[in-house]
PDB file of N, CA and C in Angstrom:
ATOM      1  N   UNK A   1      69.916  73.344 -63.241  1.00  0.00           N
ATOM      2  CA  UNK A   1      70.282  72.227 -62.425  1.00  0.00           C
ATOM      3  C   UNK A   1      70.223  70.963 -63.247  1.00  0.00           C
ATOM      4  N   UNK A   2      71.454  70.252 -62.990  1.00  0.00           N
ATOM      5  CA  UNK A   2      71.067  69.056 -63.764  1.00  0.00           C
ATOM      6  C   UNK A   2      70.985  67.906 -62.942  1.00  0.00           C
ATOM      7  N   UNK A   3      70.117  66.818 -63.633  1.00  0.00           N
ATOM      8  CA  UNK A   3      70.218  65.949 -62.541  1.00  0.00           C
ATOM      9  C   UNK A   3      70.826  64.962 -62.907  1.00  0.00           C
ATOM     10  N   UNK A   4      71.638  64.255 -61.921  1.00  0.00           N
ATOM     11  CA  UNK A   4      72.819  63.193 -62.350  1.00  0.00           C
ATOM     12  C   UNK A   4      71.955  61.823 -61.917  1.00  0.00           C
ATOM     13  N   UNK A   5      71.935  60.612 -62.497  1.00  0.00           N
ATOM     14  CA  UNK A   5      71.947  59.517 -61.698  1.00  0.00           C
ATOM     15  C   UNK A   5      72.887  59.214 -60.907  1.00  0.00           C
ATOM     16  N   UNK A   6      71.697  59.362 -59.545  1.00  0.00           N
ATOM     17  CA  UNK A   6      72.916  58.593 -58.459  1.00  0.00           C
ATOM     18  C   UNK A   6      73.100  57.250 -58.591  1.00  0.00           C
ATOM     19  N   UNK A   7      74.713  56.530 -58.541  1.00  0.00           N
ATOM     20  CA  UNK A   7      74.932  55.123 -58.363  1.00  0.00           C
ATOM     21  C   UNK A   7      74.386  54.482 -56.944  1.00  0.00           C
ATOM     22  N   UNK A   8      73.884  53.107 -57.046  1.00  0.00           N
ATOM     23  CA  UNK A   8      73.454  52.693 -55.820  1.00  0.00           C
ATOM     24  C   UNK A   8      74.914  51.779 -55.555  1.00  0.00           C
ATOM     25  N   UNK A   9      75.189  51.402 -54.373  1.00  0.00           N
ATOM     26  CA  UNK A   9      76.397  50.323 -54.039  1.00  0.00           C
ATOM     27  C   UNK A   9      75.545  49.520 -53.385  1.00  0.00           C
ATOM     28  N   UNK A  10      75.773  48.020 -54.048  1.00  0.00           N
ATOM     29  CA  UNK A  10      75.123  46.900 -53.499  1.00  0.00           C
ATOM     30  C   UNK A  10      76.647  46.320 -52.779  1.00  0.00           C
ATOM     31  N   UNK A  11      76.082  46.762 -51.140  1.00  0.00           N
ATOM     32  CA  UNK A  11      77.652  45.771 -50.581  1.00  0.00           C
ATOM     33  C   UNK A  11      76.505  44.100 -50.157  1.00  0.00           C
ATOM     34  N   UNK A  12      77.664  43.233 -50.385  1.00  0.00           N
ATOM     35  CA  UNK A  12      76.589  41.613 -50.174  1.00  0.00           C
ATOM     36  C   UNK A  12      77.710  41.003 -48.944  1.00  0.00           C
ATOM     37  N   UNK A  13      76.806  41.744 -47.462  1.00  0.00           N
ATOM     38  CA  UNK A  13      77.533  41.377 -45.989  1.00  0.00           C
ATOM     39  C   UNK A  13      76.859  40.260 -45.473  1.00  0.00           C
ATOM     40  N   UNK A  14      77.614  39.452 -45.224  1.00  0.00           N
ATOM     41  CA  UNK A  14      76.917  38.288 -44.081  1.00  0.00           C
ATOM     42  C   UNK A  14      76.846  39.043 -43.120  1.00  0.00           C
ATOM     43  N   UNK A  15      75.688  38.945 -41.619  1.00  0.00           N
ATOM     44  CA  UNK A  15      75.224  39.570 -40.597  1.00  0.00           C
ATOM     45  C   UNK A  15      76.696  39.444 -39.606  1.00  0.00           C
ATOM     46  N   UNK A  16      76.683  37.804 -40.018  1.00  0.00           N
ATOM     47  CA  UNK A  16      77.859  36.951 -39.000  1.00  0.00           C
ATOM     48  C   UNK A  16      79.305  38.035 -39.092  1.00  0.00           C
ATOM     49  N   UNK A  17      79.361  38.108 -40.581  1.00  0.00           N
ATOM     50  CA  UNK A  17      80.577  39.218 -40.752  1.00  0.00           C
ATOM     51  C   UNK A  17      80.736  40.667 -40.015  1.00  0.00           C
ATOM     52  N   UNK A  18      79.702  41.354 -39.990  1.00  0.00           N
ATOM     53  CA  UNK A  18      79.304  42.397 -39.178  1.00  0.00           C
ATOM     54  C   UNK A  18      79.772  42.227 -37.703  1.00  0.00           C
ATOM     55  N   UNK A  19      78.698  41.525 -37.062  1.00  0.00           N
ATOM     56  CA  UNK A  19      79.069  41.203 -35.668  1.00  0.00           C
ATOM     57  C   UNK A  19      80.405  40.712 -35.573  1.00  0.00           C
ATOM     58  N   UNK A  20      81.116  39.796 -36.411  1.00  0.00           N
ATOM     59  CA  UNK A  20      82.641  39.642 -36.273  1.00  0.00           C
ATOM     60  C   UNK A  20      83.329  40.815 -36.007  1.00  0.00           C
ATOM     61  N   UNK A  21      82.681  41.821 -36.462  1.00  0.00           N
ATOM     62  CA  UNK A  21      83.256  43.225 -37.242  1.00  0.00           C
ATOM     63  C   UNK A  21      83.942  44.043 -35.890  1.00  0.00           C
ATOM     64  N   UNK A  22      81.862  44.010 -35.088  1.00  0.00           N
ATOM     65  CA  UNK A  22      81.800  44.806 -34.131  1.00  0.00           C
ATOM     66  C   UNK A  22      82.848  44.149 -32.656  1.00  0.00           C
ATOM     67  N   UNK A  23      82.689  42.432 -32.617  1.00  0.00           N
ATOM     68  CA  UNK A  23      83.248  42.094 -31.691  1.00  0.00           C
ATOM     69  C   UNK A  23      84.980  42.655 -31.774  1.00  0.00           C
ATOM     70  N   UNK A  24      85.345  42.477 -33.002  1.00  0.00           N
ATOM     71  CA  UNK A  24      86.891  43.027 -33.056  1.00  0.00           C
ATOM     72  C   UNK A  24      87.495  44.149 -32.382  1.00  0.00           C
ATOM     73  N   UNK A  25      85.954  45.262 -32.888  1.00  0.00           N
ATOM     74  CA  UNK A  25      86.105  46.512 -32.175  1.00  0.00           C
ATOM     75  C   UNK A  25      86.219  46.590 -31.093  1.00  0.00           C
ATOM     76  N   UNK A  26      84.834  46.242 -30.439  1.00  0.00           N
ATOM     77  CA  UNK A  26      84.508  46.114 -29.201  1.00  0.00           C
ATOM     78  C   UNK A  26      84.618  44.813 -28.524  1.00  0.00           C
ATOM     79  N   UNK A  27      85.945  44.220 -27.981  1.00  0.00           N
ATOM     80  CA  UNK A  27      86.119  43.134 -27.698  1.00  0.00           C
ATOM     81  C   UNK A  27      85.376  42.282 -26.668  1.00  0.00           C
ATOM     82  N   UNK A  28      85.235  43.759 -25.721  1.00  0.00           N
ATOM     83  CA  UNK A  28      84.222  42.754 -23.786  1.00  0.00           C
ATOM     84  C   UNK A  28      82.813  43.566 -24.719  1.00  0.00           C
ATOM     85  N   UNK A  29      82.483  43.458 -25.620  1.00  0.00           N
ATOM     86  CA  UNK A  29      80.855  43.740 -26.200  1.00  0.00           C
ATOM     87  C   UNK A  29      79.893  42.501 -25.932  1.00  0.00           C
ATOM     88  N   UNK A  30      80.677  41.320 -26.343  1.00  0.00           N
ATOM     89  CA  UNK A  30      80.145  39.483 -26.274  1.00  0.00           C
ATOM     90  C   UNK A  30      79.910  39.692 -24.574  1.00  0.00           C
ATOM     91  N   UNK A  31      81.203  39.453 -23.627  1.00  0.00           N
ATOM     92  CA  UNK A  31      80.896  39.827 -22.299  1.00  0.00           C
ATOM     93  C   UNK A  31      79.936  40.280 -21.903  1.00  0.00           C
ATOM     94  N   UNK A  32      80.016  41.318 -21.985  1.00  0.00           N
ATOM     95  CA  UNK A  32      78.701  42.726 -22.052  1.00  0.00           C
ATOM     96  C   UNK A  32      77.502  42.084 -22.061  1.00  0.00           C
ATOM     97  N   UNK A  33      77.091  41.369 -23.060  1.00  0.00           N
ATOM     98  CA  UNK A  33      75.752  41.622 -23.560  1.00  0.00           C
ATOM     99  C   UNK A  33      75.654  40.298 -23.022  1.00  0.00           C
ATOM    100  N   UNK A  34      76.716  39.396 -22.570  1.00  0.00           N
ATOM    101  CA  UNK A  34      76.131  38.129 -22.094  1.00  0.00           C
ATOM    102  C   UNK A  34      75.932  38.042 -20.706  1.00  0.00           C
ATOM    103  N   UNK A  35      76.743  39.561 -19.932  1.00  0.00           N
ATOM    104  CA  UNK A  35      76.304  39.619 -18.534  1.00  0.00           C
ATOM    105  C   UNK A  35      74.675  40.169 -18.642  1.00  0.00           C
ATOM    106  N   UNK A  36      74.313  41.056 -19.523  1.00  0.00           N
ATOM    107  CA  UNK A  36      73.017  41.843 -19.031  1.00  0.00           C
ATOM    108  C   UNK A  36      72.032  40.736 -19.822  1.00  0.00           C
ATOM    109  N   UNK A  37      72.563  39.503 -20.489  1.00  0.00           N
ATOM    110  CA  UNK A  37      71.356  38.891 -20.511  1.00  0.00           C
ATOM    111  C   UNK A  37      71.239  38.017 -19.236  1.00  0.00           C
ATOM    112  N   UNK A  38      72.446  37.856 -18.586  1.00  0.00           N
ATOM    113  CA  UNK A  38      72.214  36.561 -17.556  1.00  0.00           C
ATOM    114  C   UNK A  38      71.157  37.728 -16.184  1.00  0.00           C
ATOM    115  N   UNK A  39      71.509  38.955 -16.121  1.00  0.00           N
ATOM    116  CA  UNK A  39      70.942  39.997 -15.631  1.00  0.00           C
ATOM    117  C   UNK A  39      69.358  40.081 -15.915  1.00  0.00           C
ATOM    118  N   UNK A  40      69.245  39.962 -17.174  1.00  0.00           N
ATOM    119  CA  UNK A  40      67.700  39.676 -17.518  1.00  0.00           C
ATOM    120  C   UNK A  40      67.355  38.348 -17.087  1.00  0.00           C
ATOM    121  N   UNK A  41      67.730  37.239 -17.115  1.00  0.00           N
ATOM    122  CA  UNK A  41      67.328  36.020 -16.774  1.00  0.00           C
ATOM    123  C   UNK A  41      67.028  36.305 -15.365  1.00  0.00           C
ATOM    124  N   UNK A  42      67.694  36.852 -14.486  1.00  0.00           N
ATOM    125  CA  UNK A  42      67.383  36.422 -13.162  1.00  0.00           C
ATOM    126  C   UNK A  42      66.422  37.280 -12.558  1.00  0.00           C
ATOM    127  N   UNK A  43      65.970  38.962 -13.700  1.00  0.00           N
ATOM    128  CA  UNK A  43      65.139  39.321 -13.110  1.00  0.00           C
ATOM    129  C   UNK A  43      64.090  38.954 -13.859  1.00  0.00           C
ATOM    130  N   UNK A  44      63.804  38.065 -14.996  1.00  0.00           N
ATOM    131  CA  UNK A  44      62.937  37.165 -15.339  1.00  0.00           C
ATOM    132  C   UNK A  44      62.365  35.875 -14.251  1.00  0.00           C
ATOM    133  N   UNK A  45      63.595  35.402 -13.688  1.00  0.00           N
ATOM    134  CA  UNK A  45      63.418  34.762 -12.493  1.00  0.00           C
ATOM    135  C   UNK A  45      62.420  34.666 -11.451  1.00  0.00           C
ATOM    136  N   UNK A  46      63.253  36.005 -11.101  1.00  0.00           N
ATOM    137  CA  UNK A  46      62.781  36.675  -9.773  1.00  0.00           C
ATOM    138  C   UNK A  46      60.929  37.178 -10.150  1.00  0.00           C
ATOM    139  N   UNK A  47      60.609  37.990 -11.244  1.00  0.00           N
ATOM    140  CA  UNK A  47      59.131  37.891 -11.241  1.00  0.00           C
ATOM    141  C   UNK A  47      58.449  37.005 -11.582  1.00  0.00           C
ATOM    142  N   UNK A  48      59.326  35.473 -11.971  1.00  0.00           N
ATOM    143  CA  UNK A  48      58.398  34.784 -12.180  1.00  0.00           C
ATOM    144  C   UNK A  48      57.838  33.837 -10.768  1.00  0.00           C
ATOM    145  N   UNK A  49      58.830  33.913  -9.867  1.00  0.00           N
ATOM    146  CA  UNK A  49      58.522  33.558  -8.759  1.00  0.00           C
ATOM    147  C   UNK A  49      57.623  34.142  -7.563  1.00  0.00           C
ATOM    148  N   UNK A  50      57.667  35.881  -8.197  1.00  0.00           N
ATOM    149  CA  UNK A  50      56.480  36.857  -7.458  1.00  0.00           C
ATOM    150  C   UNK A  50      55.480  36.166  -7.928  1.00  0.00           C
ATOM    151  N   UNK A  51      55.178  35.982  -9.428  1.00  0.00           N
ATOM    152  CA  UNK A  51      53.779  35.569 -10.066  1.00  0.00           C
ATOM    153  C   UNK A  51      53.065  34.627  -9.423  1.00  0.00           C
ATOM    154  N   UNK A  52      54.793  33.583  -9.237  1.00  0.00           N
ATOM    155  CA  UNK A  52      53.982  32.135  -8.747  1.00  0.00           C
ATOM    156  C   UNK A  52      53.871  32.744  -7.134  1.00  0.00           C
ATOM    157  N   UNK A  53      54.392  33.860  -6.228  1.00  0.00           N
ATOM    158  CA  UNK A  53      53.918  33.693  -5.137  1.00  0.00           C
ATOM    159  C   UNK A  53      52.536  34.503  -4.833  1.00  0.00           C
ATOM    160  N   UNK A  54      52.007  35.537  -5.825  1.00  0.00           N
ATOM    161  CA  UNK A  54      50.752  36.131  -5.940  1.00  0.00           C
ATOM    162  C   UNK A  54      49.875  35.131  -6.679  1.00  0.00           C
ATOM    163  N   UNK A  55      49.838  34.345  -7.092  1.00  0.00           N
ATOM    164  CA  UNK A  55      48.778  33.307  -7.199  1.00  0.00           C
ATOM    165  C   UNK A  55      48.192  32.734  -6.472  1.00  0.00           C
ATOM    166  N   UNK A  56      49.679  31.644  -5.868  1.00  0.00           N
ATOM    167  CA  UNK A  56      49.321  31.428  -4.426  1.00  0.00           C
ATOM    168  C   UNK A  56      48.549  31.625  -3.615  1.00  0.00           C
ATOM    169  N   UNK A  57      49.153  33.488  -3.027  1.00  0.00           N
ATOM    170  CA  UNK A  57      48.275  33.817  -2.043  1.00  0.00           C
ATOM    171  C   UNK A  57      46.763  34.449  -2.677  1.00  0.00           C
ATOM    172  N   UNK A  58      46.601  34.719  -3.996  1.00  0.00           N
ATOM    173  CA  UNK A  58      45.015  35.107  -4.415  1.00  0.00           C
ATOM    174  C   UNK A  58      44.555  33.709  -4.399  1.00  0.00           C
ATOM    175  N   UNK A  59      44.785  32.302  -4.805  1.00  0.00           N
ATOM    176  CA  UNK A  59      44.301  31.085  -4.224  1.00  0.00           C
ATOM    177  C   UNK A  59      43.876  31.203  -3.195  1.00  0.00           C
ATOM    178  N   UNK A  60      44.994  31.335  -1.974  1.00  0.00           N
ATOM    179  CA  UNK A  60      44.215  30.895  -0.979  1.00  0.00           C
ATOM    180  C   UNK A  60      43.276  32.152  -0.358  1.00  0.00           C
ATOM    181  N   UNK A  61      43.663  33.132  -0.675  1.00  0.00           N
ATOM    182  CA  UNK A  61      42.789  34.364  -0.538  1.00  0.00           C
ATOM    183  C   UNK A  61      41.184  34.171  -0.957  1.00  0.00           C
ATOM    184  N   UNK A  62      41.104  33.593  -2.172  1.00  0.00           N
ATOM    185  CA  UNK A  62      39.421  33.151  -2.746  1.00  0.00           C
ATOM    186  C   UNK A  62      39.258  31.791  -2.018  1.00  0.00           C
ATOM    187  N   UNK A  63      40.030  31.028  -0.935  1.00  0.00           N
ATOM    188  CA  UNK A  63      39.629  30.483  -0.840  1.00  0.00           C
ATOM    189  C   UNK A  63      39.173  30.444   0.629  1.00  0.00           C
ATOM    190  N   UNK A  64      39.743  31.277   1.398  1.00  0.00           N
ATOM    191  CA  UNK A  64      39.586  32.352   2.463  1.00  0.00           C
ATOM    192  C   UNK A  64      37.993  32.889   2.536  1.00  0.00           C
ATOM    193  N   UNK A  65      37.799  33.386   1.325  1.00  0.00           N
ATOM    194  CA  UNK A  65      37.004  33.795   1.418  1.00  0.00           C
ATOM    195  C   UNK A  65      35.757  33.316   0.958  1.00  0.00           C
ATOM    196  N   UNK A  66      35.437  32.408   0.359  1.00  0.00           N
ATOM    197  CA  UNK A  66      34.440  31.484   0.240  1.00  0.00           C
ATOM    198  C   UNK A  66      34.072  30.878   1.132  1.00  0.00           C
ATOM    199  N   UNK A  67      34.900  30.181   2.118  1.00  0.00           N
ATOM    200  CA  UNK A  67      34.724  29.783   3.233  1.00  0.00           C
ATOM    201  C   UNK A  67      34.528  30.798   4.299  1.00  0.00           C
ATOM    202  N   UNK A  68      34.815  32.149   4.761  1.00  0.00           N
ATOM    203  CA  UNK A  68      34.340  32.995   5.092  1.00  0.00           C
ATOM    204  C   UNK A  68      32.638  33.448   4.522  1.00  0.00           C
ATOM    205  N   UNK A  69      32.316  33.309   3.785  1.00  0.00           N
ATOM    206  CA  UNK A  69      31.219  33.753   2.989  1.00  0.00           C
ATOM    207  C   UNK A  69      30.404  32.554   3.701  1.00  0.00           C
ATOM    208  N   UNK A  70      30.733  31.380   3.263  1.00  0.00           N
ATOM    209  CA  UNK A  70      29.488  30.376   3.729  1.00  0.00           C
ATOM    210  C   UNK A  70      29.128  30.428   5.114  1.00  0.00           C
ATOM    211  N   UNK A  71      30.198  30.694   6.138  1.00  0.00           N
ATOM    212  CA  UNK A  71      30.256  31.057   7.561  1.00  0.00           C
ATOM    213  C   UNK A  71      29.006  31.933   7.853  1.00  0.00           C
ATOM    214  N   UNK A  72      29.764  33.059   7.047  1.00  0.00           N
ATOM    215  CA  UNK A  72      28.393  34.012   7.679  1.00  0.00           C
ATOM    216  C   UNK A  72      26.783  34.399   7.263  1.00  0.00           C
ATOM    217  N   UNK A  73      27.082  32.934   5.807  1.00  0.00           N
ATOM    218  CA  UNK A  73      25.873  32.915   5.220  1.00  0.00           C
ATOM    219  C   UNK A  73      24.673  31.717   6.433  1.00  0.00           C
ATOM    220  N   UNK A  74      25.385  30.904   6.703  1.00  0.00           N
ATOM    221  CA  UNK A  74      24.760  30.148   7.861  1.00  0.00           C
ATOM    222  C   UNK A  74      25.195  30.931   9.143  1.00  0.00           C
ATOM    223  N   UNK A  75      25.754  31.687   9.392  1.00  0.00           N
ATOM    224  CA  UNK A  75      25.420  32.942  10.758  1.00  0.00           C
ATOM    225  C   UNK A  75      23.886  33.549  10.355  1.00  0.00           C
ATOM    226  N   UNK A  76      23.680  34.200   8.938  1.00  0.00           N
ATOM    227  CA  UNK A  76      22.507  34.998   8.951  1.00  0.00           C
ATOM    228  C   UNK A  76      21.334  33.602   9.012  1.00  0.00           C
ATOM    229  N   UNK A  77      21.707  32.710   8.257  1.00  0.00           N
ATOM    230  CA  UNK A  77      20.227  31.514   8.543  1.00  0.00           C
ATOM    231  C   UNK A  77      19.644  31.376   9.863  1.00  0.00           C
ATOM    232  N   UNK A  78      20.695  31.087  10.482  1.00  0.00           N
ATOM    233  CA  UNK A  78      20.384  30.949  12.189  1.00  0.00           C
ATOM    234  C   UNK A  78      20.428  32.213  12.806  1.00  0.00           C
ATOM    235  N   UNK A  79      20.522  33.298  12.348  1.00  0.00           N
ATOM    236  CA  UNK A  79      19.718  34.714  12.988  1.00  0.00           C
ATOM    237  C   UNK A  79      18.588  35.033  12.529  1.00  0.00           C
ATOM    238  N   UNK A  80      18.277  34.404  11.161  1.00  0.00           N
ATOM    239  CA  UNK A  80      16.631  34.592  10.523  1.00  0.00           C
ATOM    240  C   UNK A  80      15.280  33.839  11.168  1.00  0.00           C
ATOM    241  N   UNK A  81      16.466  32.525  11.115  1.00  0.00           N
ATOM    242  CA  UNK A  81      15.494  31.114  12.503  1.00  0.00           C
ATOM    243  C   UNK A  81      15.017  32.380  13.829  1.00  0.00           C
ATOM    244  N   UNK A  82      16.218  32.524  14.345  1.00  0.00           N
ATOM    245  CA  UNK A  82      16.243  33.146  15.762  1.00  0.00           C
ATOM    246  C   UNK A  82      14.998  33.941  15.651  1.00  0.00           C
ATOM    247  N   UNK A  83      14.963  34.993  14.506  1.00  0.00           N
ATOM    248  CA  UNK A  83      14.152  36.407  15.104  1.00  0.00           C
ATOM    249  C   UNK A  83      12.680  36.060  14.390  1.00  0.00           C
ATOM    250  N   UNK A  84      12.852  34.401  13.640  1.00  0.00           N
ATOM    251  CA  UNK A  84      11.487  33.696  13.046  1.00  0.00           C
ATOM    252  C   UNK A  84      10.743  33.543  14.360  1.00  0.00           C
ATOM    253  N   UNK A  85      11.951  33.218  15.204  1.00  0.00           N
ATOM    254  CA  UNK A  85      11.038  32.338  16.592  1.00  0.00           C
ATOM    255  C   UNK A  85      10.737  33.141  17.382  1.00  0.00           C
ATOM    256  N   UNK A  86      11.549  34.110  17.845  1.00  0.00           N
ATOM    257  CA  UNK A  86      11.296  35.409  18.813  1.00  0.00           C
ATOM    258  C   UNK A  86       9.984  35.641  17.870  1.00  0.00           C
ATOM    259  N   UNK A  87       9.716  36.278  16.997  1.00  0.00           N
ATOM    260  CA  UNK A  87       8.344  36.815  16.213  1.00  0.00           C
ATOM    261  C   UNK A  87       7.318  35.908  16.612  1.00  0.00           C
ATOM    262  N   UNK A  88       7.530  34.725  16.558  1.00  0.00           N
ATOM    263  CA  UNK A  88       6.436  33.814  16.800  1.00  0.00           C
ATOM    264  C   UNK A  88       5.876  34.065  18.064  1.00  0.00           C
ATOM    265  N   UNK A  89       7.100  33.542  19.327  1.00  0.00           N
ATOM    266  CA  UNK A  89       6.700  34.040  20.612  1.00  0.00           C
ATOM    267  C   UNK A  89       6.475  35.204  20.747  1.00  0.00           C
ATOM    268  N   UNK A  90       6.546  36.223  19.898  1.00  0.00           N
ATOM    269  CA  UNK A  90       5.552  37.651  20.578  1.00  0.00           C
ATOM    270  C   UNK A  90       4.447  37.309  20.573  1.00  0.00           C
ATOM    271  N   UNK A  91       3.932  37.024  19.040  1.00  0.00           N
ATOM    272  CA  UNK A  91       2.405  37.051  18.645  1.00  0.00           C
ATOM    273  C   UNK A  91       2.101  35.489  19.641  1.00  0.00           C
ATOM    274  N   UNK A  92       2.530  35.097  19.873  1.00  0.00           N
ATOM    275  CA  UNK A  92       1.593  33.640  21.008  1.00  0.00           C
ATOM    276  C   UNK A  92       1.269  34.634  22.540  1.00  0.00           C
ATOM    277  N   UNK A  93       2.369  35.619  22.832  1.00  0.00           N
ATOM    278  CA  UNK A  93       1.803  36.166  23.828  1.00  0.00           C
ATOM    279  C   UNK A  93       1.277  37.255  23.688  1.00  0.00           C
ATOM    280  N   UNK A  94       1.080  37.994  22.595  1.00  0.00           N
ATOM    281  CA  UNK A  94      -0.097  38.707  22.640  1.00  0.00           C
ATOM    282  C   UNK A  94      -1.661  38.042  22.050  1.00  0.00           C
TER     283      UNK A  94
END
């Protein structure tokens, strides 16, 4: 077996030339790719407006619930008072 040097081919393409290349070929390719980006934009859109509407509601959700929390943290104070005082009045009448 012998071994040959293989020649390398240096081709020197501008990118721009290429894509000229491909648009020639493929003429609605530009079209194409400029509908499925406007396609991506709007479902970029669209979750960015879920994001902003799940924030929102986890805002007011923690805030729901903090204020829920303090509620029933002064519900248990004034049931601890309550069964302080009931306790008291047992032991005064026994």
């Amino acid at each position: 077996m012998s071994s040959s040097p293989q020649k390398r081919i240096s081709l020197n393409v501008d990118a721009d030339d290429v894509f000229q290349m491909i648009d020639d070929y493929v003429p609605d390719r530009k079209e194409a790719m400029e509908e499925k980006l406007s396609e991506l934009n709007i479902g970029i859109s669209r979750i960015s407006e879920q994001m902003e509407e799940l924030t929102r509601c986890y805002k007011e959700f923690v805030a729901n619930f903090v204020l829920q929390q303090k509620v029933l943290r002064e519900e248990i104070q004034v049931l601890r008072r309550d069964a302080q005082s009931f306790r008291s009045d047992l032991q005064d009448q026994s």
